[in-house]
C-alpha atoms as a PDB file:
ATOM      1  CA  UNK A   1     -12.155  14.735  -9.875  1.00  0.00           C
ATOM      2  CA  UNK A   2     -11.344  11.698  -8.277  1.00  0.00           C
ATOM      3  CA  UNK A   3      -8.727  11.342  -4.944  1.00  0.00           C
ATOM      4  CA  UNK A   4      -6.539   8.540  -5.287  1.00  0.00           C
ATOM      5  CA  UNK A   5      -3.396   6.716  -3.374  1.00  0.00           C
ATOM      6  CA  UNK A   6      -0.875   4.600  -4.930  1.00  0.00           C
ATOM      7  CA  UNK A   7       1.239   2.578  -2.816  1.00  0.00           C
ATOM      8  CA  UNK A   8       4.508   1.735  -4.845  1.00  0.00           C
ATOM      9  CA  UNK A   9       5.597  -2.231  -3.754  1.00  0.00           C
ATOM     10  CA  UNK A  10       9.225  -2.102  -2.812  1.00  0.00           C
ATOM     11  CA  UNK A  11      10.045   0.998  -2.733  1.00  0.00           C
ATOM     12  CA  UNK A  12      13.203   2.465  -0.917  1.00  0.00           C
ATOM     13  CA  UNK A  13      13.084  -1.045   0.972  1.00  0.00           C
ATOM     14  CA  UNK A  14      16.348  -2.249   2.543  1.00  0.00           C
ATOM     15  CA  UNK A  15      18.310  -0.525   0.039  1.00  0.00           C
ATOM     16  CA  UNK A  16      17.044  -1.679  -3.241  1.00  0.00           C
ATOM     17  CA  UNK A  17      14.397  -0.041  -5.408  1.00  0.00           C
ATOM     18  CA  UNK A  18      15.987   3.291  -5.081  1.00  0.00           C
ATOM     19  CA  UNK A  19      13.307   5.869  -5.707  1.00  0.00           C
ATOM     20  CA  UNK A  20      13.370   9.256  -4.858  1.00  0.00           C
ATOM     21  CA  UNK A  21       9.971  10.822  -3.787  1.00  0.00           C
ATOM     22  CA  UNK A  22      10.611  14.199  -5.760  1.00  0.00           C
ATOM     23  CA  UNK A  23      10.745  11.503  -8.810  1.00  0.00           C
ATOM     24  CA  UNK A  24       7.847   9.778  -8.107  1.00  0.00           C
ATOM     25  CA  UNK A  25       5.846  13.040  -7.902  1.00  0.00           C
ATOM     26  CA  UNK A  26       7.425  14.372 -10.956  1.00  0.00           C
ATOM     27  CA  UNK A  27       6.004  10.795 -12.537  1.00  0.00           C
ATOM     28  CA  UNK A  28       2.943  11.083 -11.458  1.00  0.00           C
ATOM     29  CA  UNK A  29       2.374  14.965 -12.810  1.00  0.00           C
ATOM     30  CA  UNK A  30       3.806  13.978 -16.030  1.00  0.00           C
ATOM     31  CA  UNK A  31       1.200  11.461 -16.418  1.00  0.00           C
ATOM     32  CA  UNK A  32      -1.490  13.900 -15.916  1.00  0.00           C
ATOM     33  CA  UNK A  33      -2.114  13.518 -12.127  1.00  0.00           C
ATOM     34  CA  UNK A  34      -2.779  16.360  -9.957  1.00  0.00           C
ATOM     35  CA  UNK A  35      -2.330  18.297  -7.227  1.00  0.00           C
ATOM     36  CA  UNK A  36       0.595  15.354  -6.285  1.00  0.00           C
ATOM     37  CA  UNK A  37       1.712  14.922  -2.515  1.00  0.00           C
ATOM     38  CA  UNK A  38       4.329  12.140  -1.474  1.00  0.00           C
ATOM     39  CA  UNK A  39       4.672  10.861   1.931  1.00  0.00           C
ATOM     40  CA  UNK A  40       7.770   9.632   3.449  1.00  0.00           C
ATOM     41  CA  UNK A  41      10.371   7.724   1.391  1.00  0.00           C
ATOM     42  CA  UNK A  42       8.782   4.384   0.864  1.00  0.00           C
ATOM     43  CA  UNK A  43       6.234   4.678  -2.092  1.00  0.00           C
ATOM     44  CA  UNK A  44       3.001   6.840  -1.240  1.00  0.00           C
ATOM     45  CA  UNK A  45       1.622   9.032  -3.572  1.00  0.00           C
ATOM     46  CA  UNK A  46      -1.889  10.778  -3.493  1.00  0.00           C
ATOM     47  CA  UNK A  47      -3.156  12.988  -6.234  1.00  0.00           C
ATOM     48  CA  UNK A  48      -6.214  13.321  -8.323  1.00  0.00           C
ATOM     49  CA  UNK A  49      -7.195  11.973 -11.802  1.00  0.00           C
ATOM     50  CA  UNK A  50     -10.405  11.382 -14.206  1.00  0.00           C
ATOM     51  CA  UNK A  51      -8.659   7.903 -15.359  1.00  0.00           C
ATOM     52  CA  UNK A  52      -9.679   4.465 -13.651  1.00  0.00           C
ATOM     53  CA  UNK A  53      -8.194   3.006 -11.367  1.00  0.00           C
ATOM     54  CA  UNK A  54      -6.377   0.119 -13.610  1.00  0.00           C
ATOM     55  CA  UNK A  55      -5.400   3.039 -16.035  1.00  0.00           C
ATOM     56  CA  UNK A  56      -3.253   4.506 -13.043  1.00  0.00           C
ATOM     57  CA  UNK A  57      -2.124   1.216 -12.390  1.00  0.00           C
ATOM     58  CA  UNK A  58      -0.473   0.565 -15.837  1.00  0.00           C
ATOM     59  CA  UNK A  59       0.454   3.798 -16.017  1.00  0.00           C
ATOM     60  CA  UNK A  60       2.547   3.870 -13.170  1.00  0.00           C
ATOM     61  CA  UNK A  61       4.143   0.885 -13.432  1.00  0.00           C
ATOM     62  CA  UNK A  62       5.003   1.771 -16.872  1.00  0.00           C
ATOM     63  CA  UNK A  63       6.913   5.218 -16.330  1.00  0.00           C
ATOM     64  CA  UNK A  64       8.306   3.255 -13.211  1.00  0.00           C
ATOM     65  CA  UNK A  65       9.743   0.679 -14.990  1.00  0.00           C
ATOM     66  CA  UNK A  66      11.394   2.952 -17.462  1.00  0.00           C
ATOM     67  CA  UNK A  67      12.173   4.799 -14.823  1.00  0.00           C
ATOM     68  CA  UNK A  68      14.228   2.418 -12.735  1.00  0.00           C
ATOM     69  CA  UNK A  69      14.848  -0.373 -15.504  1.00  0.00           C
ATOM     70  CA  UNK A  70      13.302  -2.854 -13.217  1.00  0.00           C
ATOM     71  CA  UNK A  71       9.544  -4.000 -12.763  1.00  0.00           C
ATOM     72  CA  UNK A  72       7.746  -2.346 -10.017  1.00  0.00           C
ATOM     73  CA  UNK A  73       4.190  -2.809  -8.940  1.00  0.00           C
ATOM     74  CA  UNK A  74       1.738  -0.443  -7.735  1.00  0.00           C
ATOM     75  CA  UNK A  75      -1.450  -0.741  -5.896  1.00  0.00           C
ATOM     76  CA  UNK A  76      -4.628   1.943  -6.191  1.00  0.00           C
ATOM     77  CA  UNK A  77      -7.239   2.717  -4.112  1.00  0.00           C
ATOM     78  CA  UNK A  78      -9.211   5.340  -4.052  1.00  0.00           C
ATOM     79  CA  UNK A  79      -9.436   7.663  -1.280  1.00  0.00           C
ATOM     80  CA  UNK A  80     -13.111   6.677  -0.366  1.00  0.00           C
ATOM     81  CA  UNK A  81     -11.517   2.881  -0.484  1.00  0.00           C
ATOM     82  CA  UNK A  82      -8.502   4.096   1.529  1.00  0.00           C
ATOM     83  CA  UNK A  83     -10.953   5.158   4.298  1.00  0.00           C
ATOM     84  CA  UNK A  84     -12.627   2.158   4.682  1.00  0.00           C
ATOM     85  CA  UNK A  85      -9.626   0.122   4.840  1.00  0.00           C
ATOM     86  CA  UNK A  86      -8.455   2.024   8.030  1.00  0.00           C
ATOM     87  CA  UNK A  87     -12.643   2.121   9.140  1.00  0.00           C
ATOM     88  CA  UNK A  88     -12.543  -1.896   9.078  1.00  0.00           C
ATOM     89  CA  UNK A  89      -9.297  -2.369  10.967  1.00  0.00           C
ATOM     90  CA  UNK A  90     -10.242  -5.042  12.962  1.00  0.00           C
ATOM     91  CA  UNK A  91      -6.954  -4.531  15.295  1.00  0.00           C
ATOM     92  CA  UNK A  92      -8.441  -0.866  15.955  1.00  0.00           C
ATOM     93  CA  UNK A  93      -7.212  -1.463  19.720  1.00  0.00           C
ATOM     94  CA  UNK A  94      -3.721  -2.605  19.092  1.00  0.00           C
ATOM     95  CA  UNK A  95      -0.935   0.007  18.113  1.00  0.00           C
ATOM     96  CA  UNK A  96      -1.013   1.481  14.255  1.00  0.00           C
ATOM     97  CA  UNK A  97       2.724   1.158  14.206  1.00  0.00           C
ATOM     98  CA  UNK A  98       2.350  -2.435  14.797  1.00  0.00           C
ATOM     99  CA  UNK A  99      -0.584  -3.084  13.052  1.00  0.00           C
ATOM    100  CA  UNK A 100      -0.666  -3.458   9.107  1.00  0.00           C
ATOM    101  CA  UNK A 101      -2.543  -3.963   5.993  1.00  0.00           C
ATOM    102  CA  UNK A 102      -1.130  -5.949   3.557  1.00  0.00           C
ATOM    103  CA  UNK A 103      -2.901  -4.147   0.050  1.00  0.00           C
ATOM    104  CA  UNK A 104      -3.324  -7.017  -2.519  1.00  0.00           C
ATOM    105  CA  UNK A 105      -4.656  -6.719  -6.149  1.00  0.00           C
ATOM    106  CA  UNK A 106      -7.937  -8.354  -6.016  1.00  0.00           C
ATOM    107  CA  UNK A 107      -9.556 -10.501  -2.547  1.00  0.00           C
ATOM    108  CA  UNK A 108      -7.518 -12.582  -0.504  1.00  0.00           C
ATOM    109  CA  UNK A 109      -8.572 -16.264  -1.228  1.00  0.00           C
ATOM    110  CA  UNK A 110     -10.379 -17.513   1.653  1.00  0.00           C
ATOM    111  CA  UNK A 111      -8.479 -19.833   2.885  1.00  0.00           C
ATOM    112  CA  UNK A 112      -5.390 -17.381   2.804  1.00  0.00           C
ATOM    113  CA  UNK A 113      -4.820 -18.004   6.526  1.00  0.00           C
ATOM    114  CA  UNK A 114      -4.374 -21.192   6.442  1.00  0.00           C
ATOM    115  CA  UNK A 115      -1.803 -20.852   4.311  1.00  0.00           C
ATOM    116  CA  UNK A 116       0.490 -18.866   6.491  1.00  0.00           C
ATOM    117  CA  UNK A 117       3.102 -20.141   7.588  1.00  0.00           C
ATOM    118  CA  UNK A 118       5.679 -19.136  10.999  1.00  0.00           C
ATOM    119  CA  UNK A 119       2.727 -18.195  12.382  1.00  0.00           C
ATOM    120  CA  UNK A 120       3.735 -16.774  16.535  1.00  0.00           C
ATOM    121  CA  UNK A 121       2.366 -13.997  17.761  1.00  0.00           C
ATOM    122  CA  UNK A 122       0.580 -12.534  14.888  1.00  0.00           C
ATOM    123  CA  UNK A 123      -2.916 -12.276  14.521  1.00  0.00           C
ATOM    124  CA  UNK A 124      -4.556 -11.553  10.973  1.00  0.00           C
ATOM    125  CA  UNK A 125      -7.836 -11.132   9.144  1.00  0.00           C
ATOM    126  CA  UNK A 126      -8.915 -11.196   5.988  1.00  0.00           C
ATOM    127  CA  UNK A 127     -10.758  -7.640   4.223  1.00  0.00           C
ATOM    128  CA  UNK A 128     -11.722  -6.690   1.005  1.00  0.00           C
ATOM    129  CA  UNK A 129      -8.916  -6.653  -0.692  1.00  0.00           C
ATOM    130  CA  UNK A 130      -6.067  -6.736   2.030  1.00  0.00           C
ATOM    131  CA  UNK A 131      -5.296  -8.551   4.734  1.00  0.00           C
ATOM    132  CA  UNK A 132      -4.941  -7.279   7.848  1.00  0.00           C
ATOM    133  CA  UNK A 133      -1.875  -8.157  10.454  1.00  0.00           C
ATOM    134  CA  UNK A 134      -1.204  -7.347  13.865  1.00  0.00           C
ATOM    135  CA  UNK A 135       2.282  -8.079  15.327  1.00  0.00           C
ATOM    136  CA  UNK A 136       1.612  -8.751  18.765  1.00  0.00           C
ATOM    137  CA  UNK A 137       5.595  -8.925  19.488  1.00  0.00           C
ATOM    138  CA  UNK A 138       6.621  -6.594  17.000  1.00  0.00           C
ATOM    139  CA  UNK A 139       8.241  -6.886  13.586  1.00  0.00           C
ATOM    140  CA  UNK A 140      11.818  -7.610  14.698  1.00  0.00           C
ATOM    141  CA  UNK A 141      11.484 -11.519  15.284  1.00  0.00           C
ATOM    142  CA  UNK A 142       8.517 -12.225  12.902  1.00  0.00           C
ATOM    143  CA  UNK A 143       8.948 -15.041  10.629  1.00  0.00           C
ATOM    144  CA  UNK A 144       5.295 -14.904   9.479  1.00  0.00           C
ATOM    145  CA  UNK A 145       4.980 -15.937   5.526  1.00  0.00           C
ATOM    146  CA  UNK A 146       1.890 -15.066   3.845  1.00  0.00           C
ATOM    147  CA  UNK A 147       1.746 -16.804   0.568  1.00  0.00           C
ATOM    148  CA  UNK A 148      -1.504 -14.637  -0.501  1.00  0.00           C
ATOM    149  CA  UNK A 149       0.191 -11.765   0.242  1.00  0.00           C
ATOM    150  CA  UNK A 150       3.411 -12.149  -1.985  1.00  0.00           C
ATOM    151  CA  UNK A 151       2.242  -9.748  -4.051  1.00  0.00           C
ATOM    152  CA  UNK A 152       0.980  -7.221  -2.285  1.00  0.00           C
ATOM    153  CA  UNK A 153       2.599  -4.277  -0.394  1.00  0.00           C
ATOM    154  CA  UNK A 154       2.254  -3.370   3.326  1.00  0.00           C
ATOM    155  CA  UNK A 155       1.353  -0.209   5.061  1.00  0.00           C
ATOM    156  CA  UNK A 156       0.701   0.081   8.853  1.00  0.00           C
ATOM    157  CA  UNK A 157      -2.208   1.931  10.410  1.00  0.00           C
ATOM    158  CA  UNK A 158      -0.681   5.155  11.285  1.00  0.00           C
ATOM    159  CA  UNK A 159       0.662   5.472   7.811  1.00  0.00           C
ATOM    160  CA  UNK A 160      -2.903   4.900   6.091  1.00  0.00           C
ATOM    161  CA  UNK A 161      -4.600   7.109   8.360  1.00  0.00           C
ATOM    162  CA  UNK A 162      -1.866   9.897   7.498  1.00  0.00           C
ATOM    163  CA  UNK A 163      -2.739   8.877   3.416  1.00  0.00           C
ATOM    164  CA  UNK A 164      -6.642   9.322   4.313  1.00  0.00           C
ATOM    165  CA  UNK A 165      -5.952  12.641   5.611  1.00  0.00           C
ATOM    166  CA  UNK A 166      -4.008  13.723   2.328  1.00  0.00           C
ATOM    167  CA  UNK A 167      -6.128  12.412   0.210  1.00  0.00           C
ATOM    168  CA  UNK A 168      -9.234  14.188   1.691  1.00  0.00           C
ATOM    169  CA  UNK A 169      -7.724  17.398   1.998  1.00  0.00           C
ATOM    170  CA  UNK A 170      -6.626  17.010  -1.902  1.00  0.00           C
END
């Protein structure tokens, strides 16, 4: 069966989205998933399942909406998929903490980076379906605005590595 991660958008973020981990788990095992494992508070799930990945998708954002009584969005990869986002890292050098992936729905447009705007320090580049930022002066005093992005949800390195190692030990 299938290893997957779901990465909840706005989760436990700056005090909205309230959603307690031991929930989400208890979500995800009532909609069949198994052998469910959270990490930390902000919206990571892995588990496995014999449904695709868009079937996850609507699934969760479903019993998450009725859950909460607001929208939420989720994005799926599987853990194969997972892997190769931390594998093409192209800021492999640079800190995971400051280092993220920005996970978006479908692949970037290609001329998402010219569309960013309060551009400093940051460097990015564009993957398969993410896009990939490193905050060369940390996250504090960005200003950075990533218009393909809007959508998407961000994790940095050291928290997708952790995910790849859950996932394959599932």
């Amino acid at each position: 069966m299938p290893a997957y991660v779901a990465l909840v958008r706005g989760a436990n973020v700056l005090g909205s989205g309230k959603l307690p981990m031991a929930e989400l788990k208890a979500i995800c095992e009532r909609a069949g998933f198994k052998s469910v494992r959270t990490w930390i508070a902000s919206g990571n799930v892995v588990f496995h399942s014999r449904k695709s990945a868009a079937t996850i998708k609507a699934t969760l954002e479903t019993a998450l909406t009725r859950y909460a009584g607001r929208p939420f969005s989720v994005h799926i990869r599987t853990a194969a998929e997972m892997t190769t986002v931390l594998q093409r890292n192209p800021f492999k050098q640079r800190p995971g903490s400051l280092t993220v992936a920005f996970f978006l729905d479908g692949p970037p447009p290609a001329d998402a980076l010219e569309a960013v705007t309060n551009r400093k320090a940051e460097q990015l580049r564009l993957g398969q379906r993410e896009i990939y930022v490193y905050y060369a002066a940390g996250f504090a005093d960005s200003r950075i605005t990533i218009r393909a992005a809007k959508n998407g949800t961000a994790r940095n390195m050291n928290t997708i590595a952790k995910l790849v190692e859950m996932a394959a030990s599932l």
